[in-house]
C-alpha atoms as a PDB file:
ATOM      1  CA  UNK A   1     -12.227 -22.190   6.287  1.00  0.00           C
ATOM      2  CA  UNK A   2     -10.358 -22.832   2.997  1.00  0.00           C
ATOM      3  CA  UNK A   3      -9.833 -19.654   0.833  1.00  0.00           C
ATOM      4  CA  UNK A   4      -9.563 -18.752  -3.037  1.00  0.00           C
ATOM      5  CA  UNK A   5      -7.823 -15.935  -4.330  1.00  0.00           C
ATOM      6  CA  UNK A   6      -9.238 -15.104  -7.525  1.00  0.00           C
ATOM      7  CA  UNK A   7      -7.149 -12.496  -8.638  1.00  0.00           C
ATOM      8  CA  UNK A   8      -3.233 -13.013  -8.352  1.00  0.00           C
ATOM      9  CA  UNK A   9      -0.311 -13.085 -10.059  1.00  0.00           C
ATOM     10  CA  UNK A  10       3.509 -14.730  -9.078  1.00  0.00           C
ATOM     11  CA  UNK A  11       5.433 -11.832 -10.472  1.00  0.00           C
ATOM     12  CA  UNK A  12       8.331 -12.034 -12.785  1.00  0.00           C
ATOM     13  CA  UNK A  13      11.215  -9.118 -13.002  1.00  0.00           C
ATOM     14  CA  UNK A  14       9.987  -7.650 -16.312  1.00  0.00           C
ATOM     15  CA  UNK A  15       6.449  -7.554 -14.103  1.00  0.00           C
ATOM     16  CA  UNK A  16       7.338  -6.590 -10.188  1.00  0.00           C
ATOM     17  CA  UNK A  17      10.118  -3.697 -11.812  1.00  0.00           C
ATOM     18  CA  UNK A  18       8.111  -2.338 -14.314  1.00  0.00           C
ATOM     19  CA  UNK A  19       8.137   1.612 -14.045  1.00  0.00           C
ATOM     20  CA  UNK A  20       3.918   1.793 -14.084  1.00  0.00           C
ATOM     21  CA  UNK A  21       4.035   0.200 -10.610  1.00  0.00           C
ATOM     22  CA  UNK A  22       6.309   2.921  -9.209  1.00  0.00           C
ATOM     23  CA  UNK A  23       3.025   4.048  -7.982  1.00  0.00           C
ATOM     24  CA  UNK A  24       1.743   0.877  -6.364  1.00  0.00           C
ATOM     25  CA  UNK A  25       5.590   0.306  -4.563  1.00  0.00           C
ATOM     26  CA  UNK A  26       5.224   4.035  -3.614  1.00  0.00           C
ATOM     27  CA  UNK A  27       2.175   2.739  -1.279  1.00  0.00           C
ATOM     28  CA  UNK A  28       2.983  -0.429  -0.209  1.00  0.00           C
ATOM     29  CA  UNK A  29       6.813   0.635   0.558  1.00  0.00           C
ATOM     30  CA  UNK A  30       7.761  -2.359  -1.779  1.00  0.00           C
ATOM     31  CA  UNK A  31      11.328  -1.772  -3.549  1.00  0.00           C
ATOM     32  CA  UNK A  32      12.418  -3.007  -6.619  1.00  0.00           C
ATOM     33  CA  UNK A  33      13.240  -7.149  -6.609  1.00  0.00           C
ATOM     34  CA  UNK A  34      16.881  -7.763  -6.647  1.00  0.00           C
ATOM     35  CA  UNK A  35      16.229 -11.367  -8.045  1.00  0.00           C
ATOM     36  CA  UNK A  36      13.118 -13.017  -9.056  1.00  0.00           C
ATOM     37  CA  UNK A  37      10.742 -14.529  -6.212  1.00  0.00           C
ATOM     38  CA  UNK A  38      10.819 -17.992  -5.565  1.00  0.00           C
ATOM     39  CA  UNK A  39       7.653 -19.493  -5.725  1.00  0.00           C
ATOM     40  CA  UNK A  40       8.008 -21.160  -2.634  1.00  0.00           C
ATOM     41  CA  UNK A  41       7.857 -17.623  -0.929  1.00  0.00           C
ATOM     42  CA  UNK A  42       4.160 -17.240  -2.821  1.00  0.00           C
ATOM     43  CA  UNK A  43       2.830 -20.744  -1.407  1.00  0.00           C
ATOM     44  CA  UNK A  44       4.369 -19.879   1.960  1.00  0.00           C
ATOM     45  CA  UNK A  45       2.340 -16.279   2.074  1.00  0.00           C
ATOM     46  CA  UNK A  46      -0.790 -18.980   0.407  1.00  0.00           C
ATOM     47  CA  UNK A  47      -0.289 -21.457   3.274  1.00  0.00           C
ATOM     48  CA  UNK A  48      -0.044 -18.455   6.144  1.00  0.00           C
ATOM     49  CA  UNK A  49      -3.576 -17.538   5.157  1.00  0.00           C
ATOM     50  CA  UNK A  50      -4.952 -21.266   4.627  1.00  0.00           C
ATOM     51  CA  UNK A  51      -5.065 -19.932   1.038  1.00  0.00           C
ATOM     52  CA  UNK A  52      -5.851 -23.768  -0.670  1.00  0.00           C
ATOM     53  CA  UNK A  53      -6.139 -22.378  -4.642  1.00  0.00           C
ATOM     54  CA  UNK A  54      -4.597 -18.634  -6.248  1.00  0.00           C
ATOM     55  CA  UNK A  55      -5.259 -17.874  -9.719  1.00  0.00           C
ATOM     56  CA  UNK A  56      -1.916 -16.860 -10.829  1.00  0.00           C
ATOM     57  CA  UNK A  57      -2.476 -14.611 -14.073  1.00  0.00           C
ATOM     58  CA  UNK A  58      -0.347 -14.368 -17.304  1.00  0.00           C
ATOM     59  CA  UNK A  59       0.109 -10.583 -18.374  1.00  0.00           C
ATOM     60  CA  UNK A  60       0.128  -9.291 -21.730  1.00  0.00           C
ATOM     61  CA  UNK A  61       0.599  -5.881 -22.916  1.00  0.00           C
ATOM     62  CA  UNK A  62       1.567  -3.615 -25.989  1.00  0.00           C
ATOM     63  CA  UNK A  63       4.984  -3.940 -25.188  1.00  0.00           C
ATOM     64  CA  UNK A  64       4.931  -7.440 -24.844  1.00  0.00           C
ATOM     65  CA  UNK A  65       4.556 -10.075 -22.316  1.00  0.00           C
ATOM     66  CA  UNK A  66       5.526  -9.377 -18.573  1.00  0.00           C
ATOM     67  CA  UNK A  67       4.597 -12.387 -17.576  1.00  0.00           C
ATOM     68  CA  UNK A  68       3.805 -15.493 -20.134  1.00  0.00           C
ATOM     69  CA  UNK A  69       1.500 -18.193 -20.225  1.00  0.00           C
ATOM     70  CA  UNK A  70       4.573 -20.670 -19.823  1.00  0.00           C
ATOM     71  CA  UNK A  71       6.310 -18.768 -17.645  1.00  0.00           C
ATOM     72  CA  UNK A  72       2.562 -19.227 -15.480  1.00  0.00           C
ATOM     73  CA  UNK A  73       2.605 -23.135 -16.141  1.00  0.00           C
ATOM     74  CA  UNK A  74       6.132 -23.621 -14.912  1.00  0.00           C
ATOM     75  CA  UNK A  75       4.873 -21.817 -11.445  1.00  0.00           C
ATOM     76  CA  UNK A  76       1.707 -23.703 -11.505  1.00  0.00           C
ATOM     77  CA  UNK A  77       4.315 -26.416 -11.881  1.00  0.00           C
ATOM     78  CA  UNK A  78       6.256 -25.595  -8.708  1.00  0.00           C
ATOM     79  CA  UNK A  79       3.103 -24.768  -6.515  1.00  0.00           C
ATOM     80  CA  UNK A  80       2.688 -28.071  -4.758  1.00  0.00           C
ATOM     81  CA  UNK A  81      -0.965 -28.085  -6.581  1.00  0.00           C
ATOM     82  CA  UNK A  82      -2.025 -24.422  -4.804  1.00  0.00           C
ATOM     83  CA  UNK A  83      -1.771 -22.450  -7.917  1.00  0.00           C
ATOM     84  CA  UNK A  84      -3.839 -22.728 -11.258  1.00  0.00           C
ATOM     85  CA  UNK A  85      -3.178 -21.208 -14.708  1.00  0.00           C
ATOM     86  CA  UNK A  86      -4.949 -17.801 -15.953  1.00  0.00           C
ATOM     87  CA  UNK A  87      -4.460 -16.966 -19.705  1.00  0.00           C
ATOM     88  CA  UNK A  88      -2.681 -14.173 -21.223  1.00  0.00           C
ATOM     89  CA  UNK A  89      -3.257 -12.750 -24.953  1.00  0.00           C
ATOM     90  CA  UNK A  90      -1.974 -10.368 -27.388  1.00  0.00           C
ATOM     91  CA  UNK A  91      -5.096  -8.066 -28.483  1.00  0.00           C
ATOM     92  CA  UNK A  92      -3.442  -6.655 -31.361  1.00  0.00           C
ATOM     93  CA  UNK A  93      -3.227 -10.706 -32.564  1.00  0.00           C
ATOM     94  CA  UNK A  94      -6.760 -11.716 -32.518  1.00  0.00           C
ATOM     95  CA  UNK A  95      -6.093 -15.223 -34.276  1.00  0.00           C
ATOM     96  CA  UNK A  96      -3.116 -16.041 -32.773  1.00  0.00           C
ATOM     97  CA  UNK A  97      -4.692 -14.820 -29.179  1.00  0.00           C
ATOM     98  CA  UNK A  98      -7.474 -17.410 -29.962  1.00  0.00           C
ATOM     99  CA  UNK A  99      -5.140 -19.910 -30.689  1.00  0.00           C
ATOM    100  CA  UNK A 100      -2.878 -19.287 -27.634  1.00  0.00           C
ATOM    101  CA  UNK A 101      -5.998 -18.960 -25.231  1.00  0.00           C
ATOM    102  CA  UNK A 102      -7.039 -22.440 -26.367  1.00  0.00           C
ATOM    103  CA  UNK A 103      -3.365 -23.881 -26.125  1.00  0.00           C
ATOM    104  CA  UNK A 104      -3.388 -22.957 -22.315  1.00  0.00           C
ATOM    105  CA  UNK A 105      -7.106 -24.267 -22.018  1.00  0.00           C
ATOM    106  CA  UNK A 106      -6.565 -27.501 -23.689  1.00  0.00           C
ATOM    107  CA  UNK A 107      -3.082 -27.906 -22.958  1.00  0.00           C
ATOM    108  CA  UNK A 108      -2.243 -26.269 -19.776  1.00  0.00           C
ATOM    109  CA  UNK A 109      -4.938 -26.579 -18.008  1.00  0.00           C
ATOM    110  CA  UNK A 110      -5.729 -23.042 -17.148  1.00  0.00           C
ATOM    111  CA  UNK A 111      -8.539 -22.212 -15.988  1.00  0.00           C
ATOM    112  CA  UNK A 112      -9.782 -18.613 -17.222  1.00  0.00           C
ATOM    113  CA  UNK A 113      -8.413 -15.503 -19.541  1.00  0.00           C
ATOM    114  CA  UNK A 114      -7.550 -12.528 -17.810  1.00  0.00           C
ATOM    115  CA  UNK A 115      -6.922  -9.047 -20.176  1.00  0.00           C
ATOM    116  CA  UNK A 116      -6.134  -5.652 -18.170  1.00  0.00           C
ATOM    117  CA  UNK A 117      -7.798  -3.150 -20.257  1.00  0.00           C
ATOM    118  CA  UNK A 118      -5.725  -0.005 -18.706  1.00  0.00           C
ATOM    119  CA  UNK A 119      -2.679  -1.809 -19.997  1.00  0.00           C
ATOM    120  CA  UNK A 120      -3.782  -1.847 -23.655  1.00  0.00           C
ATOM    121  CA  UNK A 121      -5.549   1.967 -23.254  1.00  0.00           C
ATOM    122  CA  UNK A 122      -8.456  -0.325 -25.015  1.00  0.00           C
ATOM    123  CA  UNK A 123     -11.659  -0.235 -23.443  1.00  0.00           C
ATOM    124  CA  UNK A 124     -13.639  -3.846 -23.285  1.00  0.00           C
ATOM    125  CA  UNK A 125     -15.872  -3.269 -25.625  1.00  0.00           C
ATOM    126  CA  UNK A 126     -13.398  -2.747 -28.559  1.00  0.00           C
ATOM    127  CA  UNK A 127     -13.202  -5.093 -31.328  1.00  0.00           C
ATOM    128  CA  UNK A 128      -9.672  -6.665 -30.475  1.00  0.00           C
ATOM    129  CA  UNK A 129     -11.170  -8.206 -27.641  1.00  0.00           C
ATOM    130  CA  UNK A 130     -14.846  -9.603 -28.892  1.00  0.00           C
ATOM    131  CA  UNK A 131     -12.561 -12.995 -30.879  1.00  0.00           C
ATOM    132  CA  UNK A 132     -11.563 -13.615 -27.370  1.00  0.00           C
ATOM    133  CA  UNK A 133     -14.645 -13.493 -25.740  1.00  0.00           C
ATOM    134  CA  UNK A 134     -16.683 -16.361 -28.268  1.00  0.00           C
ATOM    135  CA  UNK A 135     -13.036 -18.359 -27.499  1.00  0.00           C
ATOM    136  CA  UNK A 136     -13.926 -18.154 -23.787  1.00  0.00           C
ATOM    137  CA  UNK A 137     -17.610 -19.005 -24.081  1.00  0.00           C
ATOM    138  CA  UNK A 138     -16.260 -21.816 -26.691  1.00  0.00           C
ATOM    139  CA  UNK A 139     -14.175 -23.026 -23.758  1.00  0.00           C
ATOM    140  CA  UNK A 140     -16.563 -22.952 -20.766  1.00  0.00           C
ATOM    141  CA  UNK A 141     -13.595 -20.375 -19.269  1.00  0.00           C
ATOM    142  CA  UNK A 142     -14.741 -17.423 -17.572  1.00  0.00           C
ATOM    143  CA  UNK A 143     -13.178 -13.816 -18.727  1.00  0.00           C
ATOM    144  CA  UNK A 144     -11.358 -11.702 -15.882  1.00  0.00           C
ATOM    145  CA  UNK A 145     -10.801  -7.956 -16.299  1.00  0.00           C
ATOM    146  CA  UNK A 146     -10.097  -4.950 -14.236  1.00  0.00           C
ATOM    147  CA  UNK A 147     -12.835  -2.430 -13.226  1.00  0.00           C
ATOM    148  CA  UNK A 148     -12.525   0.949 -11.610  1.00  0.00           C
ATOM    149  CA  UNK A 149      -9.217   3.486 -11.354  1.00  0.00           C
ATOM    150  CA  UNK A 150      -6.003   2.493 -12.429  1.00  0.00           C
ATOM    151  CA  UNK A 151      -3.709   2.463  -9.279  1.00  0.00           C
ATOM    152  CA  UNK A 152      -0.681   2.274 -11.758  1.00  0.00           C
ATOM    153  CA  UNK A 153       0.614   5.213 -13.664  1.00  0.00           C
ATOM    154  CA  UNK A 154      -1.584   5.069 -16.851  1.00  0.00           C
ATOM    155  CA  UNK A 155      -5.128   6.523 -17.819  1.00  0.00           C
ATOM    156  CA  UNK A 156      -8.730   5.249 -15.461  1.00  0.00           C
ATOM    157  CA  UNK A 157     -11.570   5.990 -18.377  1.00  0.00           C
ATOM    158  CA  UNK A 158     -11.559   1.790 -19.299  1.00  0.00           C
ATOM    159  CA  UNK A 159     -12.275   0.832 -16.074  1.00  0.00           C
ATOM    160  CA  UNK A 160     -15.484   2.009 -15.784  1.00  0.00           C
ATOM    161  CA  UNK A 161     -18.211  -0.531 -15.290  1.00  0.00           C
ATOM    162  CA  UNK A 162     -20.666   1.327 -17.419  1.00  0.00           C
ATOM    163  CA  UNK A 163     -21.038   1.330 -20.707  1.00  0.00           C
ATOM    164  CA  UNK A 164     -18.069  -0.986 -21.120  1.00  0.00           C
ATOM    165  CA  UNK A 165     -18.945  -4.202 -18.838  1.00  0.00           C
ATOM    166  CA  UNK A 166     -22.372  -3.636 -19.353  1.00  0.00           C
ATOM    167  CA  UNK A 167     -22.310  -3.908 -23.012  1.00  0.00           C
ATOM    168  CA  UNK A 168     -19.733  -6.671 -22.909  1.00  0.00           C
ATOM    169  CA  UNK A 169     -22.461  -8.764 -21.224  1.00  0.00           C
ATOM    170  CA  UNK A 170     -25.568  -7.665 -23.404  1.00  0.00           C
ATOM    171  CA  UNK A 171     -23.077  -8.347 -26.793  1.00  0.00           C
ATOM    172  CA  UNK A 172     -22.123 -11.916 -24.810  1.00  0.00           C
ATOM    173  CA  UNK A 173     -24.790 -12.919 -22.477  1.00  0.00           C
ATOM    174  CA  UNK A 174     -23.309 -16.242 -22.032  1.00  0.00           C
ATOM    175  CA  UNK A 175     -19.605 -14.993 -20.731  1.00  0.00           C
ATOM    176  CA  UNK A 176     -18.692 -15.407 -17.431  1.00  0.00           C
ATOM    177  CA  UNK A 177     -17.119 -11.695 -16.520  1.00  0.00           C
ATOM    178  CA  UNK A 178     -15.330 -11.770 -13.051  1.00  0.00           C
ATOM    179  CA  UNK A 179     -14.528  -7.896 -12.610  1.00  0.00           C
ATOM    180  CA  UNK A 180     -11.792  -7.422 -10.006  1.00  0.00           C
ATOM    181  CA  UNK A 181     -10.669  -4.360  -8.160  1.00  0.00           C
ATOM    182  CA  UNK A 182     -13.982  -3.652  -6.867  1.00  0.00           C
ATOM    183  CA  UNK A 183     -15.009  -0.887  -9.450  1.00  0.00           C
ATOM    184  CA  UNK A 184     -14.133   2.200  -6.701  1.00  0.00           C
ATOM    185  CA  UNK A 185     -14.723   4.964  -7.672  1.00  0.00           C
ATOM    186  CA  UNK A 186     -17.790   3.536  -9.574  1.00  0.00           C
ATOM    187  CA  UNK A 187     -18.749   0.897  -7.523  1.00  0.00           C
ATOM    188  CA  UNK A 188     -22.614   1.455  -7.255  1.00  0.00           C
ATOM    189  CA  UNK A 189     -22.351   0.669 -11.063  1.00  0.00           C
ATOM    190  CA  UNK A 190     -20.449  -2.282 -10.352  1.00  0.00           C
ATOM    191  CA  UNK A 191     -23.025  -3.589  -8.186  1.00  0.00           C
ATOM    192  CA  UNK A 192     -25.825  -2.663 -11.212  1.00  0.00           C
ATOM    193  CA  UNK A 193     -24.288  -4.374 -13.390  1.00  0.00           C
ATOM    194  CA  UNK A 194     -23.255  -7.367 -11.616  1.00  0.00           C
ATOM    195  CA  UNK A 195     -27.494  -7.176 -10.963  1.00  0.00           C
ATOM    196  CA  UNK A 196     -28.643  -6.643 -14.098  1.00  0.00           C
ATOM    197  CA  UNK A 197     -26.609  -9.643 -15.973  1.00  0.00           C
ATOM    198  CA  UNK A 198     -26.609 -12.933 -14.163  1.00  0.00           C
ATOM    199  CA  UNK A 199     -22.848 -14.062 -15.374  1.00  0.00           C
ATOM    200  CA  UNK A 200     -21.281 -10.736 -13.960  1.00  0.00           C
ATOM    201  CA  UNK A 201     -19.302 -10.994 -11.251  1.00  0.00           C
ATOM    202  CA  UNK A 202     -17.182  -8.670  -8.619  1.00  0.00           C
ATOM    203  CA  UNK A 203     -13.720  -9.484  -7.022  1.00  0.00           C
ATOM    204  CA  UNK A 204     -11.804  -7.718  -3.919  1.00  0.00           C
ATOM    205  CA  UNK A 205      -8.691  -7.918  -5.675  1.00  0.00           C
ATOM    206  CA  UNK A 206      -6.691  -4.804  -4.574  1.00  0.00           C
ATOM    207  CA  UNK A 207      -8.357  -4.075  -1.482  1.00  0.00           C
ATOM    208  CA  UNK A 208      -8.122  -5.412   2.780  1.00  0.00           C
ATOM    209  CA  UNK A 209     -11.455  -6.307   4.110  1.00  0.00           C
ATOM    210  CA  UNK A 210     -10.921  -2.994   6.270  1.00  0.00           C
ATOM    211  CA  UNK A 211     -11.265  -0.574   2.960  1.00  0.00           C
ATOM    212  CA  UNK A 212     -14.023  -2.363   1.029  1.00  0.00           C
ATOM    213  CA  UNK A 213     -16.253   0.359   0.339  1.00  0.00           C
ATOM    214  CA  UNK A 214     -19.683  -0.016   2.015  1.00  0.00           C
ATOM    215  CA  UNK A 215     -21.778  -0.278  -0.460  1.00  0.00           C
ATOM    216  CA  UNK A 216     -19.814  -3.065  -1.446  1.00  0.00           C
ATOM    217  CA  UNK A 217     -19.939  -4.547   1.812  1.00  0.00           C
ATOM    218  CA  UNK A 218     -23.976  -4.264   2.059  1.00  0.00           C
ATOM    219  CA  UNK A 219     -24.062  -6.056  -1.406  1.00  0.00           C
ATOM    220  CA  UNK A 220     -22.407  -8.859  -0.205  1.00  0.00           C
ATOM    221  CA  UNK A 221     -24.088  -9.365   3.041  1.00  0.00           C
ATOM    222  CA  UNK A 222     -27.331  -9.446   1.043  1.00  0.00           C
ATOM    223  CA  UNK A 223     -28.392 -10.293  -2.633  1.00  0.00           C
ATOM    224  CA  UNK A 224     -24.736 -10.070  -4.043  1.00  0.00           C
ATOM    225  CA  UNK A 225     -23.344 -12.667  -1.867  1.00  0.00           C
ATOM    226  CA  UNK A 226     -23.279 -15.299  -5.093  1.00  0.00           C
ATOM    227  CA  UNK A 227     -21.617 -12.345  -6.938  1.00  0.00           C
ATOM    228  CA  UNK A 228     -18.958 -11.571  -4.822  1.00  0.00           C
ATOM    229  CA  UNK A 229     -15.058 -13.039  -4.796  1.00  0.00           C
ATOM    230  CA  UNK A 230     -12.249 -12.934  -2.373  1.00  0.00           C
ATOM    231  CA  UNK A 231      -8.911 -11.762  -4.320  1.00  0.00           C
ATOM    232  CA  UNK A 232      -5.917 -10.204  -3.009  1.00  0.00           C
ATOM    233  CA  UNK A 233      -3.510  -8.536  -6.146  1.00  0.00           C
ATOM    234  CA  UNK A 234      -0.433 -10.599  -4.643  1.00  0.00           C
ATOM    235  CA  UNK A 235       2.153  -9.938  -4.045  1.00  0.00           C
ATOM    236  CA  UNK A 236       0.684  -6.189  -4.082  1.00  0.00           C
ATOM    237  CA  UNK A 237      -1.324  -7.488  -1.067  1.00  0.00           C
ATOM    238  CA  UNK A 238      -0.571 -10.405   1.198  1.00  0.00           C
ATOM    239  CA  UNK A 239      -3.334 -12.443   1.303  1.00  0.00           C
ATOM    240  CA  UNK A 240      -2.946 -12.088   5.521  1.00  0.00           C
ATOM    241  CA  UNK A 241      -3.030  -8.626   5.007  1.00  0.00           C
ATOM    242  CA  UNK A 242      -6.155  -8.815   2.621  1.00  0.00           C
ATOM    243  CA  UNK A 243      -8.040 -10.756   5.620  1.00  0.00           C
ATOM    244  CA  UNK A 244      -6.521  -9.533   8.916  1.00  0.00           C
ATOM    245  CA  UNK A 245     -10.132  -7.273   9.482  1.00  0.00           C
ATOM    246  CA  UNK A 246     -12.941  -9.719   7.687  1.00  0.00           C
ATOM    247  CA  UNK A 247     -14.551 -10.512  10.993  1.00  0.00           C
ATOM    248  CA  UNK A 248     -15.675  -6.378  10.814  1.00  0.00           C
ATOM    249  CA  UNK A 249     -17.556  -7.086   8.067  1.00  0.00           C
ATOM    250  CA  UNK A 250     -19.632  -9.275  10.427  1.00  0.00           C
ATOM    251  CA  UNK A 251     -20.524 -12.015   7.644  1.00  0.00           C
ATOM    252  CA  UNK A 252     -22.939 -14.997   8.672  1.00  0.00           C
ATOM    253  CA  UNK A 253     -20.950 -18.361   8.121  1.00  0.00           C
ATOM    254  CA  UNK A 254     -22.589 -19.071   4.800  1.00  0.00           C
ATOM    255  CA  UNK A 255     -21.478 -15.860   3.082  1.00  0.00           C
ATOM    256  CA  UNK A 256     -18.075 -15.859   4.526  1.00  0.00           C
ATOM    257  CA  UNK A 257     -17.630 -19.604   2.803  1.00  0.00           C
ATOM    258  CA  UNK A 258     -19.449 -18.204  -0.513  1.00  0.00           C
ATOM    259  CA  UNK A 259     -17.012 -15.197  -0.524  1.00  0.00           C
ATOM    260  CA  UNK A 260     -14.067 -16.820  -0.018  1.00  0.00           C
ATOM    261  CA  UNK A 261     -14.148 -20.128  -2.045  1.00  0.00           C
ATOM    262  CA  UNK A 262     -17.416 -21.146  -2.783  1.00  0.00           C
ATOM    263  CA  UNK A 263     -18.260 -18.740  -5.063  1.00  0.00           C
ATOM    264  CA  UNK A 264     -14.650 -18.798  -6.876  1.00  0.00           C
ATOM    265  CA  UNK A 265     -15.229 -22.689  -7.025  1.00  0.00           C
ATOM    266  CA  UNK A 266     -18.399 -22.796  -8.520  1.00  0.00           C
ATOM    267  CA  UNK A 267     -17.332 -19.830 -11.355  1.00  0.00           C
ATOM    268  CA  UNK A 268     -14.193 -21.488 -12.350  1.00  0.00           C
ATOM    269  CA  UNK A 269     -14.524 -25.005 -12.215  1.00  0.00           C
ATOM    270  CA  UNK A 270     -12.153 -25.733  -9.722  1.00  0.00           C
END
């Protein structure tokens, strides 16, 4: 069954060496990368796990860009068609964030924005971000954000799915919010949320089947399985690793496809 990884990135030095990680190599036993990893390693790990599409993500922060829209296109470039584009943007830019969100729409074909709210200490809901999200709505491209603790060395309070997703979708009814990393510890709110506003949407991004909470997993074998994506955090996780235990999860054949493609299909156009 083809997959979709919704939430990826193919990392650059400045990204995979950063010192916030330190906590994130401290668990997966990663070290630093010597040289920078050839995207033929990150179709290979793709391919292992009949991975057929990853969104590969820009990422832009207060200190500048760890990984740049171009930087995305050139992998994209190299990816032997699995990889598509995810947008980057500098919040403290509004207008030029606009404009460069529309150059890698319209230009490079991406296919969504993705801001990490931990990374700019700025919760979703703060003004920097609200150009963006008319941009994305303008754009028919969904908006993809983390939810829940930060696993890297900086604060949790944005990730919390209440008030700040919630009133992201009230303020923009028509964005389509994919919220990856689960929401843990505040997944039951993830799961209201995602059920109260019909554009909100969960990834696994960050997690193996095995440690998807339960309440998660209950959502998705029931109503939430329209509302619920397949990601992996690559290379944080290998997407093998991210599926070795899904069969525990005992999905029926329908809400296995939804979960792992169908639903990331439909959402972004692909």
């Amino acid at each position: 069954m083809p997959v979709i990884d919704a939430w990826m990135q193919h990392p650059t030095l400045r990204h995979s060496n950063h010192e916030m990680f330190e906590s994130l190599r401290r668990w997966t036993g990663r070290g630093l990368l010597e040289e920078p990893l050839p995207v033929k390693a990150t179709v290979a790990a793709m391919a292992a796990a009949d991975v057929e599409i990853g969104l590969s993500a820009a990422w832009y922060g207060p200190q500048g860009p760890l990984i740049t829209n171009d930087e995305v296109a050139e992998f994209v470039a190299q990816s032997e068609g699995r990889l598509r584009g995810v947008a980057g943007a500098d919040l403290t830019r509004p207008v030029q964030a606009v404009r460069e969100l529309r150059r890698a729409v319209d230009e490079l074909g991406f296919v969504a924005l993705r801001i990490v709210p931990w990374l700019w200490q700025l919760p979703p809901t703060d003004r920097l971000y609200y150009p963006l999200y008319a941009a994305c709505v303008d754009l028919g491209v969904p908006f993809c954000t983390q939810v829940g603790h930060t696993g890297p060395l900086r604060p949790s309070e944005t990730g919390r799915p209440i008030p700040y997703i919630d009133q992201v979708a009230l303020d923009f009814p028509e964005l389509t919010i994919v919220c990856g990393h689960i929401g843990y510890p505040w997944t039951t709110e993830m799961i209201a949320v995602a059920d109260k506003h019909a554009n909100v949407c969960i990834d696994t991004s960050a997690y193996t089947a095995r440690r998807y909470p339960s309440e998660l997993v209950d959502y998705l074998r029931g109503r939430g399985r329209r509302k619920v994506l397949f990601g992996t955090n690559y290379p944080m996780i290998t997407p093998g690793q991210a599926l070795e235990h899904l069969s525990e999860l005992r999905l029926d054949e329908e809400t296995t496809e939804l979960f792992l493609s169908g639903n990331a299909r439909r959402i972004f156009n692909l």
